[in-house]
N, C-alpha and C. Protein backbone atom coordinates (compact mmCIF):
# COMPACT_ATOMS: atom_id res chain seq x y z
N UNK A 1 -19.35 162.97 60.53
CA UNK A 1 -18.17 162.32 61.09
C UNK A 1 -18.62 161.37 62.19
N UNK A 2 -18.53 160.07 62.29
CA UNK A 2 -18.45 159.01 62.85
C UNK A 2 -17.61 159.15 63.98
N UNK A 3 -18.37 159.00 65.74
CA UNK A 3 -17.42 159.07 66.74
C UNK A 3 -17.46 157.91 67.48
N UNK A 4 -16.46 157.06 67.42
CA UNK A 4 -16.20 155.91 68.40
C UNK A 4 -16.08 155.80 69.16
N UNK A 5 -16.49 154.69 70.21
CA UNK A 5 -15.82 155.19 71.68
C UNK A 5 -14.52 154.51 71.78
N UNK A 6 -13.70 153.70 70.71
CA UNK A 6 -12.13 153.69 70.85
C UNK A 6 -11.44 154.65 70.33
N UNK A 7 -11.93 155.82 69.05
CA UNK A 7 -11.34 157.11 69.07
C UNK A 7 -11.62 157.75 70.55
N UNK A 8 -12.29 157.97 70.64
CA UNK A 8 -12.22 158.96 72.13
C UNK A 8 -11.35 158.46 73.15
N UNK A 9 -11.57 157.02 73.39
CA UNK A 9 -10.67 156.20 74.41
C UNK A 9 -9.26 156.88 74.40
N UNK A 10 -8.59 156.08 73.18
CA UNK A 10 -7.36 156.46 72.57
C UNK A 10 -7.14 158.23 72.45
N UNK A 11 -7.59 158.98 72.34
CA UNK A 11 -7.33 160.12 72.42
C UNK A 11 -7.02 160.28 73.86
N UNK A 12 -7.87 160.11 74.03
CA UNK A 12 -7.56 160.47 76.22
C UNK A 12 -6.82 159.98 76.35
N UNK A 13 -6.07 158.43 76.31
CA UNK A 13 -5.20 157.91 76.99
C UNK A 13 -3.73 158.43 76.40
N UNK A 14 -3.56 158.56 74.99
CA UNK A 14 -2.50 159.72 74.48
C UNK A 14 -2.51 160.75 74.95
N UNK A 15 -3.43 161.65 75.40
CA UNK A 15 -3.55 162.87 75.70
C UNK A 15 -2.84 163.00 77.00
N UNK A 16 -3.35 162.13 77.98
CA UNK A 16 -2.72 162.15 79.33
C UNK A 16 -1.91 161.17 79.67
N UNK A 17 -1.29 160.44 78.97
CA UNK A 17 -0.06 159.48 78.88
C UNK A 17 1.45 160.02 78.77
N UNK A 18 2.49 160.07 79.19
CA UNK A 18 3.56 159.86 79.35
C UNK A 18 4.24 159.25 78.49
N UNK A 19 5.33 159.54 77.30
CA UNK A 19 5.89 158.11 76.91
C UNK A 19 6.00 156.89 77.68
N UNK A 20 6.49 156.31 77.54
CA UNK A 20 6.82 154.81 78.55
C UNK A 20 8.11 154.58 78.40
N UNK A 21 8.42 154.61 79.68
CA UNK A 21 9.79 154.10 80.32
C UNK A 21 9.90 152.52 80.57
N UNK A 22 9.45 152.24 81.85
CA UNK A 22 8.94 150.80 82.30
C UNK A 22 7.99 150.43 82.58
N UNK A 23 7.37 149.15 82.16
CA UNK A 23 6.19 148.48 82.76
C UNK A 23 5.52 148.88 83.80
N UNK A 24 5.21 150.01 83.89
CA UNK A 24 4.10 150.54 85.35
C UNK A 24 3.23 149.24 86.27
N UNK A 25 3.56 149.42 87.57
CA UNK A 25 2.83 148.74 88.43
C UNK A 25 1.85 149.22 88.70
N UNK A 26 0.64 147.77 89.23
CA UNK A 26 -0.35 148.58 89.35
C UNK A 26 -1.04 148.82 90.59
N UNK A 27 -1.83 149.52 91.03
CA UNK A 27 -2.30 150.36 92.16
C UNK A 27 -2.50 148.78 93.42
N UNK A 28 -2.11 148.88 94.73
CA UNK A 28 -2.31 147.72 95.66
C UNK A 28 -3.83 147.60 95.44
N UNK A 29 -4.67 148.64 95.69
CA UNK A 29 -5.91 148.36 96.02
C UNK A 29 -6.90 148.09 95.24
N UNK A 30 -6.42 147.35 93.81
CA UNK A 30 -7.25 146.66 93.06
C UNK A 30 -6.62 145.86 91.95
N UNK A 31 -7.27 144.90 91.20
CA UNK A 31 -6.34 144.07 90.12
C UNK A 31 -7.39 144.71 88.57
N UNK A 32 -6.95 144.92 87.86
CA UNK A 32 -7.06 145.62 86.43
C UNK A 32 -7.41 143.95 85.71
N UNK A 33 -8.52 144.19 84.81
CA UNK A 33 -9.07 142.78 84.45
C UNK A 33 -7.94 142.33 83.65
N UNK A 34 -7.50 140.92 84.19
CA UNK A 34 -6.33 140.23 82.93
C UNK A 34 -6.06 140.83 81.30
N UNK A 35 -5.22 140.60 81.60
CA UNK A 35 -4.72 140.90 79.51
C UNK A 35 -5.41 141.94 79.10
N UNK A 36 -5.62 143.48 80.26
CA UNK A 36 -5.38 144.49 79.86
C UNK A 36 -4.17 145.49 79.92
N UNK A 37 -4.07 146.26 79.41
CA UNK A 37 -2.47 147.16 79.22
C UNK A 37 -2.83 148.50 80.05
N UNK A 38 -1.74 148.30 80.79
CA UNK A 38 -1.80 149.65 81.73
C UNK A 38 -0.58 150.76 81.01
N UNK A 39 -2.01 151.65 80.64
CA UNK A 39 -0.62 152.53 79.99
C UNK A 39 -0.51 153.98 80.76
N UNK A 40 0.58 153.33 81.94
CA UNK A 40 1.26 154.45 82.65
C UNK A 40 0.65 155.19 83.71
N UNK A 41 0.99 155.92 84.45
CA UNK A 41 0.78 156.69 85.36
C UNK A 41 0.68 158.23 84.25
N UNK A 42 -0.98 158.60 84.53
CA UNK A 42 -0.83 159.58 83.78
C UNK A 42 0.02 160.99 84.15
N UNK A 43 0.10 162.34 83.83
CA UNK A 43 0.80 163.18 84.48
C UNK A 43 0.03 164.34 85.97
N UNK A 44 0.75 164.22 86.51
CA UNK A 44 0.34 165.14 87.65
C UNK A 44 -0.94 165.69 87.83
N UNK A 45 -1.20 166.38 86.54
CA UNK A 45 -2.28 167.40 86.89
C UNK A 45 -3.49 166.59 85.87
N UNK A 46 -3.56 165.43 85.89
CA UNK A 46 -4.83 164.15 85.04
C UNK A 46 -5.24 164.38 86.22
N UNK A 47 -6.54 164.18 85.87
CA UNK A 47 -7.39 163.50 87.15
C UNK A 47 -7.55 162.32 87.68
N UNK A 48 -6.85 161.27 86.70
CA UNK A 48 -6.71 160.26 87.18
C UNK A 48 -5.40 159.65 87.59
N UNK A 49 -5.19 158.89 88.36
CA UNK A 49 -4.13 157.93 88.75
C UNK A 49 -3.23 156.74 88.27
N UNK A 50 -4.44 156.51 87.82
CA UNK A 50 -3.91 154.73 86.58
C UNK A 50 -4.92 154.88 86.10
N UNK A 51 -4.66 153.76 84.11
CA UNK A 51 -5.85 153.58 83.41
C UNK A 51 -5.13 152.32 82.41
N UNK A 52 -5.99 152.03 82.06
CA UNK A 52 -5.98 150.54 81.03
C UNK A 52 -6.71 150.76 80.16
N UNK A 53 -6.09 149.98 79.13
CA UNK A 53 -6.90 149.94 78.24
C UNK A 53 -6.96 148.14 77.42
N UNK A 54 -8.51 148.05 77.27
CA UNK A 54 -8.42 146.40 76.67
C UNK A 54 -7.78 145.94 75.70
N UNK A 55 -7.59 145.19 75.77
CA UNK A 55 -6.39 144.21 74.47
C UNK A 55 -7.27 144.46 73.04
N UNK A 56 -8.72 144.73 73.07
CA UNK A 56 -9.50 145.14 71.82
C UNK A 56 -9.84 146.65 71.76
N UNK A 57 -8.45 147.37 71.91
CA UNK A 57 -8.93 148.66 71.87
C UNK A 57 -9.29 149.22 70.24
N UNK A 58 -8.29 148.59 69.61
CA UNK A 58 -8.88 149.19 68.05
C UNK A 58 -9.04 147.98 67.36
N UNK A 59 -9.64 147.06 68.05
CA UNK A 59 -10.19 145.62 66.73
C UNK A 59 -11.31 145.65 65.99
N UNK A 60 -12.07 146.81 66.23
CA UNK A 60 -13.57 146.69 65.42
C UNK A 60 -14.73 145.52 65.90
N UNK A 61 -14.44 145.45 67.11
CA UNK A 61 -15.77 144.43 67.77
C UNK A 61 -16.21 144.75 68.69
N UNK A 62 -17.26 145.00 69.29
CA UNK A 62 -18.75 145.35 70.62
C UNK A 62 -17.79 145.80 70.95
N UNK A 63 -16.04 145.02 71.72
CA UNK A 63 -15.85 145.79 73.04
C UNK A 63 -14.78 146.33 72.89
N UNK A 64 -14.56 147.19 71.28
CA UNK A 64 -13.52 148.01 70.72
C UNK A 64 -13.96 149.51 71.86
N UNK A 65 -12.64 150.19 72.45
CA UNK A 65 -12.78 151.17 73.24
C UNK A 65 -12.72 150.78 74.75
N UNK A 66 -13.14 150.12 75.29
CA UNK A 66 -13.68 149.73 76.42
C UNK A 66 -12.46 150.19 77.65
N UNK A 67 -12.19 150.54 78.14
CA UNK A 67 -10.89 151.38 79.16
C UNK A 67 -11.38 151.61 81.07
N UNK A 68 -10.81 152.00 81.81
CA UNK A 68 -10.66 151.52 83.05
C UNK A 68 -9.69 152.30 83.56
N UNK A 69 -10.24 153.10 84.74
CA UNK A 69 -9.29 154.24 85.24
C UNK A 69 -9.72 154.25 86.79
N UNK A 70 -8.77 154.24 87.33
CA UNK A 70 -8.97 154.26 89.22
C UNK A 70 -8.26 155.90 89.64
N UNK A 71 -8.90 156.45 90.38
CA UNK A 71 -8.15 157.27 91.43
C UNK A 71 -8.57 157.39 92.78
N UNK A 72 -7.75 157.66 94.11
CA UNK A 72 -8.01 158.11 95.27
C UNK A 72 -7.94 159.59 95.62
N UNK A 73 -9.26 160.13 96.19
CA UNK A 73 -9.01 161.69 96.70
C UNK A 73 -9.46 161.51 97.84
N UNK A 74 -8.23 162.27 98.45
CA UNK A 74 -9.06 162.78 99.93
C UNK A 74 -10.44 163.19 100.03
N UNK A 75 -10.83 163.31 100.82
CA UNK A 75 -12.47 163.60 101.69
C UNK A 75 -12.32 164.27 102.54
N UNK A 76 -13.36 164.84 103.25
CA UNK A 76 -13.60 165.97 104.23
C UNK A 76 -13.41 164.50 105.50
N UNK A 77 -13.25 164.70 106.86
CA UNK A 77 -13.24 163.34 107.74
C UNK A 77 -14.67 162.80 107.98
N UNK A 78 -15.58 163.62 107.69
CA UNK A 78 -16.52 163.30 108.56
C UNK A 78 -17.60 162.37 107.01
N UNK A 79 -17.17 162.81 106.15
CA UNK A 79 -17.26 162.66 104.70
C UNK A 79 -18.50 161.02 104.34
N UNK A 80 -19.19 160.55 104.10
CA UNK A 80 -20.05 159.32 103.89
C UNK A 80 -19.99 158.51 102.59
N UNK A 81 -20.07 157.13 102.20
CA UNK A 81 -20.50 156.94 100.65
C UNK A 81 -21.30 157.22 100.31
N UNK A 82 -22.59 157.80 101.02
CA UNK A 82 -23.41 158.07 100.59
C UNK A 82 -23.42 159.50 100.13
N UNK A 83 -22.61 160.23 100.72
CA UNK A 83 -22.44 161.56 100.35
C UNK A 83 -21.44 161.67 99.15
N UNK A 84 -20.18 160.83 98.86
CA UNK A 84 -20.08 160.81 97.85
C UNK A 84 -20.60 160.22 96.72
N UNK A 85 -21.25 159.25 97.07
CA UNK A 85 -22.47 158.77 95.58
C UNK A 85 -23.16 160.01 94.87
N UNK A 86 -23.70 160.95 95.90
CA UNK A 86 -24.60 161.98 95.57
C UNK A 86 -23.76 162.86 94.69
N UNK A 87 -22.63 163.51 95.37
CA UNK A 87 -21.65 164.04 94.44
C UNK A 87 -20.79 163.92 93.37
N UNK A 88 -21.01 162.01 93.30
CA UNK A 88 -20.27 161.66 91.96
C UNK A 88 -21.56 162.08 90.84
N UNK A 89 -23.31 161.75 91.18
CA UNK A 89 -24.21 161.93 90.49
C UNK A 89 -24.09 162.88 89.94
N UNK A 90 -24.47 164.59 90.51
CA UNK A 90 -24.19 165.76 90.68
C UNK A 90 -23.65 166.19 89.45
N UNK A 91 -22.29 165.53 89.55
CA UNK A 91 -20.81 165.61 88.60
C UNK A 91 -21.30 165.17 87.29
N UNK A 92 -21.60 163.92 87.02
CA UNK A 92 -22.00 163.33 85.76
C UNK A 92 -23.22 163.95 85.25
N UNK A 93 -24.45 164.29 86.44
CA UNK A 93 -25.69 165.25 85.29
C UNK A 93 -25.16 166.54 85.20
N UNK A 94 -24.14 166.87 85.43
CA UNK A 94 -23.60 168.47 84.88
C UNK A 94 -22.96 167.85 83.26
N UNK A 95 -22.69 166.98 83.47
CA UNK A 95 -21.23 166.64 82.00
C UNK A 95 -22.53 166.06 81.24
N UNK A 96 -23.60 165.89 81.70
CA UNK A 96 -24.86 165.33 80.10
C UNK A 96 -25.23 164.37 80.88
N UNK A 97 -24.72 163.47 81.89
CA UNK A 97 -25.27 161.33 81.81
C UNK A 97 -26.23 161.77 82.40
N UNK A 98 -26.89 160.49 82.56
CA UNK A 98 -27.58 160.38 83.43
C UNK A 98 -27.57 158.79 83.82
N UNK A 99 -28.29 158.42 84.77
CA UNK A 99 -28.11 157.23 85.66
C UNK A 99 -29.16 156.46 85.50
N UNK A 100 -28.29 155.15 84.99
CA UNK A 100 -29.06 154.46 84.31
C UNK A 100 -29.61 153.25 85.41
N UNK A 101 -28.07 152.82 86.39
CA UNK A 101 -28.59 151.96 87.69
C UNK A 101 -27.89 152.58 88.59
N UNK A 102 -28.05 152.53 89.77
CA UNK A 102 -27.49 153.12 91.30
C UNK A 102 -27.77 152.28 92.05
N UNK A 103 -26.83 151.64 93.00
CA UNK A 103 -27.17 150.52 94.08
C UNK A 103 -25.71 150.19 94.85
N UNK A 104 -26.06 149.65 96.09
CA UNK A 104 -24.94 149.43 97.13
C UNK A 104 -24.25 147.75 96.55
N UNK A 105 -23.34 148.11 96.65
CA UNK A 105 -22.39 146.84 95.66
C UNK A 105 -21.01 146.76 96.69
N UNK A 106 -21.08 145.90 97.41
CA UNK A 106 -20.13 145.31 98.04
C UNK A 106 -18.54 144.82 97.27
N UNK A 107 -17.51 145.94 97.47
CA UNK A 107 -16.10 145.82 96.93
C UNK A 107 -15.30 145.08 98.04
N UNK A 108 -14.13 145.04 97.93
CA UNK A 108 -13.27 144.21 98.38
C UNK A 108 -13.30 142.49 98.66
N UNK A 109 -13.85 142.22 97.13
CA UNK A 109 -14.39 140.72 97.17
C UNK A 109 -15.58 140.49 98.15
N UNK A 110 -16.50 141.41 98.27
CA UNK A 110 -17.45 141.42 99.24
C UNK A 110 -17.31 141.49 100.76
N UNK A 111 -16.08 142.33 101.08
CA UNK A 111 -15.75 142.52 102.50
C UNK A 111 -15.95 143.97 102.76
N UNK A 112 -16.53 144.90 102.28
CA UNK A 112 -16.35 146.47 102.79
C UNK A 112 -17.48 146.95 101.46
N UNK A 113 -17.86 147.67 102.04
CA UNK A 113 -19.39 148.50 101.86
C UNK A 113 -18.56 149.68 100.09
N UNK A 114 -19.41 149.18 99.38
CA UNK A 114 -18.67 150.22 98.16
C UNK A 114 -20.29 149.95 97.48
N UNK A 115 -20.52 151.11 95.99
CA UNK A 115 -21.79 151.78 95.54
C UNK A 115 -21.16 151.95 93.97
N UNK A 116 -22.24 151.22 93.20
CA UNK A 116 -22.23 150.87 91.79
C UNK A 116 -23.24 151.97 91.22
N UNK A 117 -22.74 153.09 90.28
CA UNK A 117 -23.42 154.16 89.16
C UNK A 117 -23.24 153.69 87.51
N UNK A 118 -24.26 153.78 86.81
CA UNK A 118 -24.02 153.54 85.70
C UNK A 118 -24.09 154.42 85.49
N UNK A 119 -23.66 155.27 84.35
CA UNK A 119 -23.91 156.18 84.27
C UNK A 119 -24.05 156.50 82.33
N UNK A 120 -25.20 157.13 81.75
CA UNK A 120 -25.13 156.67 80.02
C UNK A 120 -25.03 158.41 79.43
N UNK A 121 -24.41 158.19 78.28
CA UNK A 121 -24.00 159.07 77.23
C UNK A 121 -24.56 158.77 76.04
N UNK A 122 -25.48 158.89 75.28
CA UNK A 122 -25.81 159.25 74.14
C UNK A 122 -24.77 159.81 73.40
N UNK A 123 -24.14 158.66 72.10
CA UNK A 123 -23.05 159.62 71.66
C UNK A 123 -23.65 159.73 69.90
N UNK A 124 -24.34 159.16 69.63
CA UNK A 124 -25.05 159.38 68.31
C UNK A 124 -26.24 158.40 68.80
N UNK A 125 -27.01 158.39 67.53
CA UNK A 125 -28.27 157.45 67.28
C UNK A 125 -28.73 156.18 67.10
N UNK A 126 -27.09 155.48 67.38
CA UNK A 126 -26.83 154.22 67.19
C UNK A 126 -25.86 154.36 67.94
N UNK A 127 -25.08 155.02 69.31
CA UNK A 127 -24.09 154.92 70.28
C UNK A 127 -24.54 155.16 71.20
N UNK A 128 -24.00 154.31 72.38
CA UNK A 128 -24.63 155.13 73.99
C UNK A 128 -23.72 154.26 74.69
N UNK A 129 -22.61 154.95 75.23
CA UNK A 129 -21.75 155.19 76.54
C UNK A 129 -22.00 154.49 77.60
N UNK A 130 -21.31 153.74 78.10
CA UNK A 130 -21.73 153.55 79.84
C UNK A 130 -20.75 153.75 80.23
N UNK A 131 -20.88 154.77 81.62
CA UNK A 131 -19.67 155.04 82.69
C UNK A 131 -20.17 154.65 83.78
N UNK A 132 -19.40 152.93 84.18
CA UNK A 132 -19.75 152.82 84.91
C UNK A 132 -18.38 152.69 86.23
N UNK A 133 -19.20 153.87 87.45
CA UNK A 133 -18.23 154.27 88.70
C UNK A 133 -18.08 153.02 89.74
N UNK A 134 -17.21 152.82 90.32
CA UNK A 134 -17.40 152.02 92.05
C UNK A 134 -16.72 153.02 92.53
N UNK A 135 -17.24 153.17 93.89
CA UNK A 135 -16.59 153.84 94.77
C UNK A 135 -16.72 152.77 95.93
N UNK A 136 -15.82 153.35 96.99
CA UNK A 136 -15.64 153.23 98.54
C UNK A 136 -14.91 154.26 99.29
N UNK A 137 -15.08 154.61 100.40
CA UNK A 137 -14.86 155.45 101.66
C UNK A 137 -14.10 154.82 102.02
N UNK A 138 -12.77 155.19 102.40
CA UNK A 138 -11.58 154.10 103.76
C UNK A 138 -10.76 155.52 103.86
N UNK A 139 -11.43 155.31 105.53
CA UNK A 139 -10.23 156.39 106.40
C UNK A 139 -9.54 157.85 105.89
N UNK A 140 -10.95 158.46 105.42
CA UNK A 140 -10.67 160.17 104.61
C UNK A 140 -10.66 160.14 103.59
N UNK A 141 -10.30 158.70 102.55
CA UNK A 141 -10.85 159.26 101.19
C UNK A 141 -11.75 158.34 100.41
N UNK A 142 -12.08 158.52 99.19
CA UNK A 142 -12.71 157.89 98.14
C UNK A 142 -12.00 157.69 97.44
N UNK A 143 -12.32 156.41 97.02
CA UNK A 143 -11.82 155.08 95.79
C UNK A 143 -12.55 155.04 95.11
N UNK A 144 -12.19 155.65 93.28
CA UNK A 144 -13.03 155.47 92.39
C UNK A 144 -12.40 154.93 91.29
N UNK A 145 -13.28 153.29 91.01
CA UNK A 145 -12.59 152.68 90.00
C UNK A 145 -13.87 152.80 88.84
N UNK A 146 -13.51 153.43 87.63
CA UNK A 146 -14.43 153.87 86.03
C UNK A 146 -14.22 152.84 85.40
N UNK A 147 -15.18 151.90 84.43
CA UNK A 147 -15.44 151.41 83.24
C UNK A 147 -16.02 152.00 82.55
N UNK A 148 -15.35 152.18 81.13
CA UNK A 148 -16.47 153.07 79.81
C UNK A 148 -16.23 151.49 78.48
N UNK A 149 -17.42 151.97 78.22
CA UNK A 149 -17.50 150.99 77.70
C UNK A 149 -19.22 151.07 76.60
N UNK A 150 -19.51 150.46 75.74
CA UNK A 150 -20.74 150.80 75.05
C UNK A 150 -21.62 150.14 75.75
N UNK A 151 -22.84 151.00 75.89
CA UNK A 151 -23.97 150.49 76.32
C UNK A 151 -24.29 149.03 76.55
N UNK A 152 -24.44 149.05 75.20
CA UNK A 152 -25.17 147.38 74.45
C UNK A 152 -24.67 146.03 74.72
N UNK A 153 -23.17 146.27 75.12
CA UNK A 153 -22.11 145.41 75.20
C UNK A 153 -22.47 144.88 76.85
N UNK A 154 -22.41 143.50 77.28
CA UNK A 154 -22.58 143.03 78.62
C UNK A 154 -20.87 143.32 79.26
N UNK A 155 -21.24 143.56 80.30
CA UNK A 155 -19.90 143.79 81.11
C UNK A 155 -19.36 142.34 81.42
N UNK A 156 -18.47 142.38 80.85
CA UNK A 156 -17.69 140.93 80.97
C UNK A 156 -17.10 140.17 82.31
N UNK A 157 -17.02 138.69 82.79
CA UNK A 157 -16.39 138.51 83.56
C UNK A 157 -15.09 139.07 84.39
N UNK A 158 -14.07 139.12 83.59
CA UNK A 158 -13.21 139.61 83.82
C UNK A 158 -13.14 141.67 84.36
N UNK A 159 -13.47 141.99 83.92
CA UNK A 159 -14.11 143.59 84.16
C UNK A 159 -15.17 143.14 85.44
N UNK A 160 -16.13 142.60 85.78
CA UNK A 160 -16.57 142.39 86.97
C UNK A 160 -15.79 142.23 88.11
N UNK A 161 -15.04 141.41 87.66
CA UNK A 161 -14.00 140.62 88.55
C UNK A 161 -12.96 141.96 89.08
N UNK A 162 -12.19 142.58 88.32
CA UNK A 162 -11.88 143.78 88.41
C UNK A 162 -12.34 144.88 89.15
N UNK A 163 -13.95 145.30 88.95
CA UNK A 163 -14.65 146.19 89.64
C UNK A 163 -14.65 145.92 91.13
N UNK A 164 -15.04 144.48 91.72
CA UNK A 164 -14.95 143.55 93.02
C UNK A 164 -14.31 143.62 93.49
N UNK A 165 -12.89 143.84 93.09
CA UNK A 165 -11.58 143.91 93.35
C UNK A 165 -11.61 145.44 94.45
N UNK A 166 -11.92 145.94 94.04
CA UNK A 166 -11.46 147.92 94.54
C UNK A 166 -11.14 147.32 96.34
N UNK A 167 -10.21 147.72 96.81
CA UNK A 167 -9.75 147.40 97.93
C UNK A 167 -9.41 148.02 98.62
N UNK A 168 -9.83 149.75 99.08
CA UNK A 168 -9.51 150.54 100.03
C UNK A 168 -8.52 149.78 101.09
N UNK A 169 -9.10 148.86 102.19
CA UNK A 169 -8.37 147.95 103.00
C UNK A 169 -7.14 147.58 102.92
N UNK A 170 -6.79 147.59 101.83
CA UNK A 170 -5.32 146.61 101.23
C UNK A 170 -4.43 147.81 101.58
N UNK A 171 -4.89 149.36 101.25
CA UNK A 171 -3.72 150.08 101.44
C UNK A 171 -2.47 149.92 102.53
N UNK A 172 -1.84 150.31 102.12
CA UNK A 172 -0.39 149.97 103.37
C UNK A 172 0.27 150.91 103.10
N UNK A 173 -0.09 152.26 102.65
CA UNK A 173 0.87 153.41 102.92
C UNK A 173 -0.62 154.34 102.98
N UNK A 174 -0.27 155.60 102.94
CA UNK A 174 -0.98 156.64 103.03
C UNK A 174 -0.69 157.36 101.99
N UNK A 175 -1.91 158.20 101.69
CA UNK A 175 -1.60 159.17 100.69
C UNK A 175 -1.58 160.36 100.74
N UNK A 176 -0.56 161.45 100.14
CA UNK A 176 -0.65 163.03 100.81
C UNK A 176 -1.63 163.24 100.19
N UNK A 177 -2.35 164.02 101.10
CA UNK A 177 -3.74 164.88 100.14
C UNK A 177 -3.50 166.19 99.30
């Protein structure tokens, strides 16, 4: 049996999707790469917050699957990016990845200190995964915006542009922890 990474995509995003009511807005502290579909605020107990999925989710080309999920969690106060880099690592060599690049990558259009993980999955012998994380630290918690997407495939303008985006700063409310 043949596993895709737009079957898997699509499973998750059904899985933890909501019917749809209205056009969901999307999170202040980042922009979702153009002419992708935000489908919904997943439910309560997802681990994530928001997710998208690309306009080529089931077309049968390189960047069939390719999806995009942000959430914010509180932190301990005293809490570092560097301490959460280590613990996002941690997390992913328990689930199989391993890390393919790690480096300090400047988010908020290059105004505030944020840290780029690739992170790869071997999904057959001719498939391999990239999860790739941004994070940033602002004022108690972590901002983590995910691209999955296939290996082989170059990360596109637009999805860059997106990742750059993550904007801890922009917040203007607070969040209960």
């Amino acid at each position: 049996m043949a596993v895709t990474i737009a079957a898997a995509t699509l499973a998750v995003v059904v899985a933890v999707s909501p019917a749809p009511t209205a056009k969901p807005t999307d999170p202040p502290y980042m922009r979702p790469p153009a002419g992708w579909t935000n489908v919904g605020p997943p439910p309560a107990s997802a681990p994530v917050d928001d997710n998208w999925v690309s306009q080529r989710l089931l077309d049968g080309g390189p960047r069939e699957g390719d999806s995009m999920e942000v959430w914010v969690r509180p932190i301990p106060p005293n809490s570092t990016l560097v301490e959460q880099v280590k613990e996002a690592a941690a997390e992913e060599a328990r689930r199989g990845r391993t890390v393919a690049s790690s480096r300090s990558h400047a988010t908020c259009d290059g105004t505030q200190p944020g840290w780029t993980i690739d992170f790869r999955l071997p999904i057959s012998p001719t498939l391999t995964v990239s999860r790739i994380e941004h994070l940033a630290v602002y004022e108690g918690y972590v901002y983590v915006l995910t691209f999955v997407h296939r290996a082989d495939v170059p990360v596109d303008d637009a999805v860059r542009a997106s990742i750059d985006s993550l904007c801890p700063k922009k917040m203007k409310w607070a969040r209960a922890p």
